[in-house]
PDB file of N, CA and C in Angstrom:
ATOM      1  N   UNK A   1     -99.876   3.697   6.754  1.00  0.00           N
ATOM      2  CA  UNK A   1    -100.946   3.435   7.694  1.00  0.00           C
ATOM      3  C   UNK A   1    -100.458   2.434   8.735  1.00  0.00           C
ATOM      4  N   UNK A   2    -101.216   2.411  10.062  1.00  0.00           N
ATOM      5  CA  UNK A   2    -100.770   1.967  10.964  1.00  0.00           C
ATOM      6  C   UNK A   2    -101.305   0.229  11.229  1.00  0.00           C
ATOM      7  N   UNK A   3    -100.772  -0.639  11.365  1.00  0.00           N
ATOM      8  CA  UNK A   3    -101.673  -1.614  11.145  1.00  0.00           C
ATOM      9  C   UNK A   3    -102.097  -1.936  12.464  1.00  0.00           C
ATOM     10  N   UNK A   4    -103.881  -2.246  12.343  1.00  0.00           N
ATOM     11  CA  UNK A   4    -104.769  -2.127  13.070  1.00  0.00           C
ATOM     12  C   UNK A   4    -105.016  -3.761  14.360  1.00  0.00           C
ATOM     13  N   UNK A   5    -103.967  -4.186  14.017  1.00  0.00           N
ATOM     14  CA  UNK A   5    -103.796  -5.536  15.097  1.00  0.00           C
ATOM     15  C   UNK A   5    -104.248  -4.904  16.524  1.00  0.00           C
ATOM     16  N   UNK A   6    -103.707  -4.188  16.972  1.00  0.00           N
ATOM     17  CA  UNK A   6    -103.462  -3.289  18.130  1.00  0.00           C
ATOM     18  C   UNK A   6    -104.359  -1.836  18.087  1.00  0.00           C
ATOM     19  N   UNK A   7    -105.300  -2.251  18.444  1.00  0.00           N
ATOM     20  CA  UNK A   7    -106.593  -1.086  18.556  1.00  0.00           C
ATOM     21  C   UNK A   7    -105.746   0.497  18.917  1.00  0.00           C
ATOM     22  N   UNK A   8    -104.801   0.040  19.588  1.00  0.00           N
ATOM     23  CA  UNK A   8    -104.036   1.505  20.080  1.00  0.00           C
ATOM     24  C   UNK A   8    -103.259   1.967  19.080  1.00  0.00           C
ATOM     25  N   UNK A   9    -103.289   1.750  18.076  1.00  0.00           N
ATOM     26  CA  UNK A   9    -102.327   2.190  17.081  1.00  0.00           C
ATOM     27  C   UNK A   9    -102.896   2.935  16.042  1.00  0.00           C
ATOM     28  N   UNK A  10    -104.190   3.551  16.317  1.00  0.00           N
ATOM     29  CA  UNK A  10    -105.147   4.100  15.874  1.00  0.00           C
ATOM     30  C   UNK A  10    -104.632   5.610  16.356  1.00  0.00           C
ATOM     31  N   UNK A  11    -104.471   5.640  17.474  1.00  0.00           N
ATOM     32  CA  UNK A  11    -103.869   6.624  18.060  1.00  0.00           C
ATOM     33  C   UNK A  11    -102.956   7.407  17.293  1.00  0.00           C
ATOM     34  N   UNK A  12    -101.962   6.709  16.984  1.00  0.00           N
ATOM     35  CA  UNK A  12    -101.158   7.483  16.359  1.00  0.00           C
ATOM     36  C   UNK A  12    -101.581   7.964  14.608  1.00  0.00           C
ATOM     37  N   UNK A  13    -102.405   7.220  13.865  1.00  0.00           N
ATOM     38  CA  UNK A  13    -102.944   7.496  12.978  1.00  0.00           C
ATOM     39  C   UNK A  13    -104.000   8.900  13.209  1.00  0.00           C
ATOM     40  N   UNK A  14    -104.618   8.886  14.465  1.00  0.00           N
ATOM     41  CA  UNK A  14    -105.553  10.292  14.584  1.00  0.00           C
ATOM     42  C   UNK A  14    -104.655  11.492  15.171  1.00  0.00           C
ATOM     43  N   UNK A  15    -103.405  11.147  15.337  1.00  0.00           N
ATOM     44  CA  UNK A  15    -102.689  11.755  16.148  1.00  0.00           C
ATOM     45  C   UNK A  15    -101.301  12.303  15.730  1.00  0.00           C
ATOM     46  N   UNK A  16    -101.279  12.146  14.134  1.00  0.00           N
ATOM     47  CA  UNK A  16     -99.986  12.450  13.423  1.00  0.00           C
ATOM     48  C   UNK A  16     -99.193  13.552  13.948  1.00  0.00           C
ATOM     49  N   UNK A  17     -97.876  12.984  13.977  1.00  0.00           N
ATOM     50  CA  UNK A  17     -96.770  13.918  14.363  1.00  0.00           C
ATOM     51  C   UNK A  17     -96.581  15.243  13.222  1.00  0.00           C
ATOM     52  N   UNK A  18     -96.926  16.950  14.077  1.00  0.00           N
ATOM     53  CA  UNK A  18     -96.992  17.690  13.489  1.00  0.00           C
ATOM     54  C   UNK A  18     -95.883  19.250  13.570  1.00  0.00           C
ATOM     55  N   UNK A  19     -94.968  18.053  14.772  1.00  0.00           N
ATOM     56  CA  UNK A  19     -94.053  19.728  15.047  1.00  0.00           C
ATOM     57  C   UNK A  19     -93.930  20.426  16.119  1.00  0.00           C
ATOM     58  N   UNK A  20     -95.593  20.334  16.538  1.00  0.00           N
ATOM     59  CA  UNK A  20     -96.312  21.383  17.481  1.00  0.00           C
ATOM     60  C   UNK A  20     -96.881  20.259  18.418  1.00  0.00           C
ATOM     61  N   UNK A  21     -96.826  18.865  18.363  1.00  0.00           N
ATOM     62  CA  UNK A  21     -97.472  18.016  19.411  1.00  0.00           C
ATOM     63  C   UNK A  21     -96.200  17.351  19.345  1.00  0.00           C
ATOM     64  N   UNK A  22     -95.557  17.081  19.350  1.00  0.00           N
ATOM     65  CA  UNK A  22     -94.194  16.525  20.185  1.00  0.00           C
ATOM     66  C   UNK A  22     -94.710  16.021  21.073  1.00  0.00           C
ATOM     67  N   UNK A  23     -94.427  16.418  22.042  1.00  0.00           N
ATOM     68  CA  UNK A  23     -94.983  16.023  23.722  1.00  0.00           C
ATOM     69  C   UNK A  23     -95.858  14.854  23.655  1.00  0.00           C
ATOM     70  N   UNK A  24     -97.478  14.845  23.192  1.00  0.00           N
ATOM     71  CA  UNK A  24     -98.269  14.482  23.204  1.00  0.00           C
ATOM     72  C   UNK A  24     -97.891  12.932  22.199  1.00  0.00           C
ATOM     73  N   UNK A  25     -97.431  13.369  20.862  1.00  0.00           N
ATOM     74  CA  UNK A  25     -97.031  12.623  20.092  1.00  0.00           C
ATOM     75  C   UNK A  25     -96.253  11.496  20.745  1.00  0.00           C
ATOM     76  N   UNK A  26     -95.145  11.869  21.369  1.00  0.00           N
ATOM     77  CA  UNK A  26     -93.768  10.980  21.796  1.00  0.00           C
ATOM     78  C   UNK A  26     -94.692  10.065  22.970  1.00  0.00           C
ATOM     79  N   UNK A  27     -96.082  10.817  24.075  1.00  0.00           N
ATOM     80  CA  UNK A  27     -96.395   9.790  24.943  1.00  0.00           C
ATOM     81  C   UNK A  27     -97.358   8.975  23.935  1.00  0.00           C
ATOM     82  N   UNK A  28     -98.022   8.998  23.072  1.00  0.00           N
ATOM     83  CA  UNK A  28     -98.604   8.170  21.921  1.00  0.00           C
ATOM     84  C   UNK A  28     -97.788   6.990  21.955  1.00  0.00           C
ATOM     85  N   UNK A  29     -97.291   7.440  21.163  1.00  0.00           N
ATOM     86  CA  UNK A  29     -96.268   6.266  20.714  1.00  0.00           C
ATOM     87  C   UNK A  29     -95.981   5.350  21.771  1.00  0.00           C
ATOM     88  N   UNK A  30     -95.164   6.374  22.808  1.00  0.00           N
ATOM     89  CA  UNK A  30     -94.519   5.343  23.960  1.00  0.00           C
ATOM     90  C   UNK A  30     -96.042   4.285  24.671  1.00  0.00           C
ATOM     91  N   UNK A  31     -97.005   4.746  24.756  1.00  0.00           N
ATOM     92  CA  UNK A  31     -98.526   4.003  24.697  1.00  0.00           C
ATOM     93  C   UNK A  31     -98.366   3.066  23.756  1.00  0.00           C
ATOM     94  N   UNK A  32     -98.318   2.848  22.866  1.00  0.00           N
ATOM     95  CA  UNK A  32     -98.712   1.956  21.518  1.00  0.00           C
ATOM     96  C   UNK A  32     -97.133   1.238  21.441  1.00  0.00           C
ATOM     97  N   UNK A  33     -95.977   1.632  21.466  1.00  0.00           N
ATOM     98  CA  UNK A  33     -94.989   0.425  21.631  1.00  0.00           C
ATOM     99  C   UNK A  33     -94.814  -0.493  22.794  1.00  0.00           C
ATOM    100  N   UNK A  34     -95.650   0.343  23.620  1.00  0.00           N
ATOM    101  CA  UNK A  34     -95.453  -0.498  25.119  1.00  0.00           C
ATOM    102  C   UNK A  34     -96.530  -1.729  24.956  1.00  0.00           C
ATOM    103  N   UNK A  35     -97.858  -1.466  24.552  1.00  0.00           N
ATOM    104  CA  UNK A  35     -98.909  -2.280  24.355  1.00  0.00           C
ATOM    105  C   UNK A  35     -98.344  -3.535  23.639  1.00  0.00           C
ATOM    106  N   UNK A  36     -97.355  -3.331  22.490  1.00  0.00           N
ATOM    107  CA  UNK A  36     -96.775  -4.426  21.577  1.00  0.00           C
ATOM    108  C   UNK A  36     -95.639  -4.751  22.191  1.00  0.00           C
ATOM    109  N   UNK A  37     -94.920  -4.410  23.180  1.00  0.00           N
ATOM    110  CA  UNK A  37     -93.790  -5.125  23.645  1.00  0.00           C
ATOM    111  C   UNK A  37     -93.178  -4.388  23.106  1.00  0.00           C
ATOM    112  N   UNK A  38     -92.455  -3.491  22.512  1.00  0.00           N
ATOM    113  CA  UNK A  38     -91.583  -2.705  20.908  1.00  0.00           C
ATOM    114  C   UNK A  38     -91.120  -1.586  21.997  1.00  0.00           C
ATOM    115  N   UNK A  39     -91.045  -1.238  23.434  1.00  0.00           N
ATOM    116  CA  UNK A  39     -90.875   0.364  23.612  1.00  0.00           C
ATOM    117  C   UNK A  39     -89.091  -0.122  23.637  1.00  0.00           C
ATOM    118  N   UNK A  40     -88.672  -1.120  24.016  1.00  0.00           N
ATOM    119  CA  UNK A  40     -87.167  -1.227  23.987  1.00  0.00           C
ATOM    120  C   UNK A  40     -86.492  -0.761  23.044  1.00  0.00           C
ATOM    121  N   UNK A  41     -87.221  -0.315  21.890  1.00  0.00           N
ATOM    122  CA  UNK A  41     -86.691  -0.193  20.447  1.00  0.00           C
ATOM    123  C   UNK A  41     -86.300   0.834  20.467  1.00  0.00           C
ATOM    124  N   UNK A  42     -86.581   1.609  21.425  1.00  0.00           N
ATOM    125  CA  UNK A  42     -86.653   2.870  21.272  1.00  0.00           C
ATOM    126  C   UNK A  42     -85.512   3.988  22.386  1.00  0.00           C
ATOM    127  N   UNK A  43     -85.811   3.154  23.716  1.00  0.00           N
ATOM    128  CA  UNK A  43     -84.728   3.128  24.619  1.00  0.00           C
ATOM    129  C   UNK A  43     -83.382   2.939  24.863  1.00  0.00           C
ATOM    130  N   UNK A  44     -83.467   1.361  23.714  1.00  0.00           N
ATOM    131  CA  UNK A  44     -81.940   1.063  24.008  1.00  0.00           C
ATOM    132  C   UNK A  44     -80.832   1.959  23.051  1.00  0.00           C
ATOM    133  N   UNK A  45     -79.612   2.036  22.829  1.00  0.00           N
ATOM    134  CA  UNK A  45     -78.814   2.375  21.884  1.00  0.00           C
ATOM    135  C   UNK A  45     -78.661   1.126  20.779  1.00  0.00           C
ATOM    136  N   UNK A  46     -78.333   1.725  19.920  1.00  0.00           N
ATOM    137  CA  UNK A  46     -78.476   0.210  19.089  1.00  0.00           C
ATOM    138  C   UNK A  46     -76.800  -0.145  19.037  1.00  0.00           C
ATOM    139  N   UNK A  47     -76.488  -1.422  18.492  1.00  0.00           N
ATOM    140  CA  UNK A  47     -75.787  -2.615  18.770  1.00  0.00           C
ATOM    141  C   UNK A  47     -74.255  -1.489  18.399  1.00  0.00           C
ATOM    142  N   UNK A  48     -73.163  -1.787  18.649  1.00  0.00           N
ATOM    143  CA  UNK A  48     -72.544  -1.732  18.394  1.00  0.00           C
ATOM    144  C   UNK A  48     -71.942  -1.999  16.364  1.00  0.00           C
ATOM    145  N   UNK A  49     -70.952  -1.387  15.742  1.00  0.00           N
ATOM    146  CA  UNK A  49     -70.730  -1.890  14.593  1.00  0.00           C
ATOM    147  C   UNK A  49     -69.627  -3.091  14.694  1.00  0.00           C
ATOM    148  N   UNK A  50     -69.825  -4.175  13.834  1.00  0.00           N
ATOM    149  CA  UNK A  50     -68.711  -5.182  14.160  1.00  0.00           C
ATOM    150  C   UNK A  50     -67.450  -4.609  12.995  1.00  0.00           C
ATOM    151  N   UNK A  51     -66.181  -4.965  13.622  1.00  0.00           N
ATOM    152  CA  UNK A  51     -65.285  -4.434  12.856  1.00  0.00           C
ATOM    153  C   UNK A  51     -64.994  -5.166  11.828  1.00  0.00           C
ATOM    154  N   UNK A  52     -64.377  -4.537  10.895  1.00  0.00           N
ATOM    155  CA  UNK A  52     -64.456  -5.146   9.312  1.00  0.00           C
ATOM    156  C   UNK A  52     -62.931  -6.460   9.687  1.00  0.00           C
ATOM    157  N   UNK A  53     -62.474  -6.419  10.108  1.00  0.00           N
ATOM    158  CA  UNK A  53     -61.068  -6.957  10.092  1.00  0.00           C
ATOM    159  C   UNK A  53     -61.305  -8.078  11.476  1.00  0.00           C
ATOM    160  N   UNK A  54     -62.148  -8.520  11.748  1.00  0.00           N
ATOM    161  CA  UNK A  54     -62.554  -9.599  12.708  1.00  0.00           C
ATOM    162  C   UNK A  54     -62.765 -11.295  12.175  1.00  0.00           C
ATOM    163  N   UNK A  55     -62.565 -11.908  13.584  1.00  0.00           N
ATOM    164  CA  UNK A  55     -62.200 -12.924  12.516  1.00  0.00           C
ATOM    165  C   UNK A  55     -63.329 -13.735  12.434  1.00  0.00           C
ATOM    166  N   UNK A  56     -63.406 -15.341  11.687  1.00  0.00           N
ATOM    167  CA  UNK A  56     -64.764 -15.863  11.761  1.00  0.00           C
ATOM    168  C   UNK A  56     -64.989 -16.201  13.393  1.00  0.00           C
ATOM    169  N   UNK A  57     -64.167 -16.731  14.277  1.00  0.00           N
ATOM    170  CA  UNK A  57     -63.804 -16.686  15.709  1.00  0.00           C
ATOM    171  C   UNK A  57     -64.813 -16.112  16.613  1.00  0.00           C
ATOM    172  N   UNK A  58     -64.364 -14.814  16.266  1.00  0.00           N
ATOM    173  CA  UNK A  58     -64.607 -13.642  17.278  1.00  0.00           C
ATOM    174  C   UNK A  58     -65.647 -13.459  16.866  1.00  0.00           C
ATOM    175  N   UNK A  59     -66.473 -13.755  15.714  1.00  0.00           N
ATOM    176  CA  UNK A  59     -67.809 -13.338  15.349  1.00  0.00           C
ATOM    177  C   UNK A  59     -68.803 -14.312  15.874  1.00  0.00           C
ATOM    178  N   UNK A  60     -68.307 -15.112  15.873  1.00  0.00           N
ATOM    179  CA  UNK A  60     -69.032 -16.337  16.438  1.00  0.00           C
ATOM    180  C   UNK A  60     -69.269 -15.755  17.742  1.00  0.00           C
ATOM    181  N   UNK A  61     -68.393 -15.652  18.724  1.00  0.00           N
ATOM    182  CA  UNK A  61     -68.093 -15.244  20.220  1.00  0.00           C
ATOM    183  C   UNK A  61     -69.013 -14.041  20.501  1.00  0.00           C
ATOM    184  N   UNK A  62     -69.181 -12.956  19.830  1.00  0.00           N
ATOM    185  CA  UNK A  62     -69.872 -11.391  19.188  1.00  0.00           C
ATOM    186  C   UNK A  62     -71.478 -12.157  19.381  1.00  0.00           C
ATOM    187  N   UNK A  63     -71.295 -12.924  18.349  1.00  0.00           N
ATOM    188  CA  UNK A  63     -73.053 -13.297  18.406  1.00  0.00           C
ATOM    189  C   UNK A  63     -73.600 -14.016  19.568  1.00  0.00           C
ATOM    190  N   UNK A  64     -73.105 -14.759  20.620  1.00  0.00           N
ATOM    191  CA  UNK A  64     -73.365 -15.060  21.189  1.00  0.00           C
ATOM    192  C   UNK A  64     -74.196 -14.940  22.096  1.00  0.00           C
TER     193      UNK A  64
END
Protein backbone atom coordinates (compact mmCIF):
# COMPACT_ATOMS: atom_id res chain seq x y z
CA UNK A 1 0.00 0.00 0.00
CA UNK A 2 0.86 3.38 -0.83
CA UNK A 3 1.51 5.61 2.05
CA UNK A 4 -1.05 8.24 2.33
CA UNK A 5 1.29 11.40 3.42
CA UNK A 6 0.77 12.64 -0.12
CA UNK A 7 -2.98 12.66 -1.03
CA UNK A 8 -1.66 11.92 -4.67
CA UNK A 9 -0.47 8.68 -4.01
CA UNK A 10 -3.86 7.43 -3.85
CA UNK A 11 -3.67 7.59 -7.42
CA UNK A 12 -1.60 5.06 -7.96
CA UNK A 13 -3.33 2.75 -5.45
CA UNK A 14 -6.81 3.29 -7.65
CA UNK A 15 -4.75 3.09 -10.57
CA UNK A 16 -2.65 -0.20 -10.39
CA UNK A 17 -0.29 -1.01 -13.06
CA UNK A 18 -2.07 -3.61 -15.33
CA UNK A 19 -0.18 -4.14 -18.71
CA UNK A 20 -2.84 -2.42 -20.63
CA UNK A 21 -2.46 1.19 -18.83
CA UNK A 22 1.16 1.75 -19.20
CA UNK A 23 0.75 5.10 -20.60
CA UNK A 24 -1.63 6.32 -18.09
CA UNK A 25 0.17 4.41 -15.30
CA UNK A 26 3.86 5.81 -16.08
CA UNK A 27 2.05 9.67 -16.15
CA UNK A 28 0.61 8.60 -12.49
CA UNK A 29 3.48 7.99 -11.11
CA UNK A 30 5.55 10.67 -12.84
CA UNK A 31 2.47 12.99 -10.97
CA UNK A 32 3.05 11.49 -7.54
CA UNK A 33 7.07 11.42 -7.65
CA UNK A 34 7.13 14.86 -8.81
CA UNK A 35 4.69 16.04 -5.92
CA UNK A 36 7.43 14.33 -3.39
CA UNK A 37 10.50 15.61 -5.01
CA UNK A 38 11.44 11.56 -5.96
CA UNK A 39 10.91 12.01 -10.06
CA UNK A 40 14.95 12.18 -10.26
CA UNK A 41 14.86 8.63 -9.16
CA UNK A 42 13.66 7.72 -11.95
CA UNK A 43 15.41 9.83 -14.68
CA UNK A 44 18.78 9.67 -13.67
CA UNK A 45 21.03 6.46 -14.44
CA UNK A 46 22.14 5.20 -11.31
CA UNK A 47 25.74 5.70 -9.86
CA UNK A 48 28.32 4.10 -11.35
CA UNK A 49 29.93 0.61 -9.63
CA UNK A 50 33.11 1.43 -7.54
CA UNK A 51 35.89 -0.91 -8.46
CA UNK A 52 36.83 -3.65 -6.15
CA UNK A 53 40.69 -2.95 -6.32
CA UNK A 54 40.49 0.93 -5.35
CA UNK A 55 42.17 2.39 -2.85
CA UNK A 56 41.01 3.94 0.62
CA UNK A 57 42.34 7.35 -1.34
CA UNK A 58 40.41 7.27 -4.28
CA UNK A 59 37.31 6.36 -2.37
CA UNK A 60 37.45 9.11 -0.35
CA UNK A 61 37.97 11.40 -3.64
CA UNK A 62 34.74 9.03 -5.38
CA UNK A 63 32.60 10.19 -2.48
CA UNK A 64 33.12 13.46 -2.65
Amino acid sequence: MVSMKNPLAAILDSNRFTGLNYQDWLRNLNLVLASEKLLYTIEKSPPEETPADISPEELITLNQ
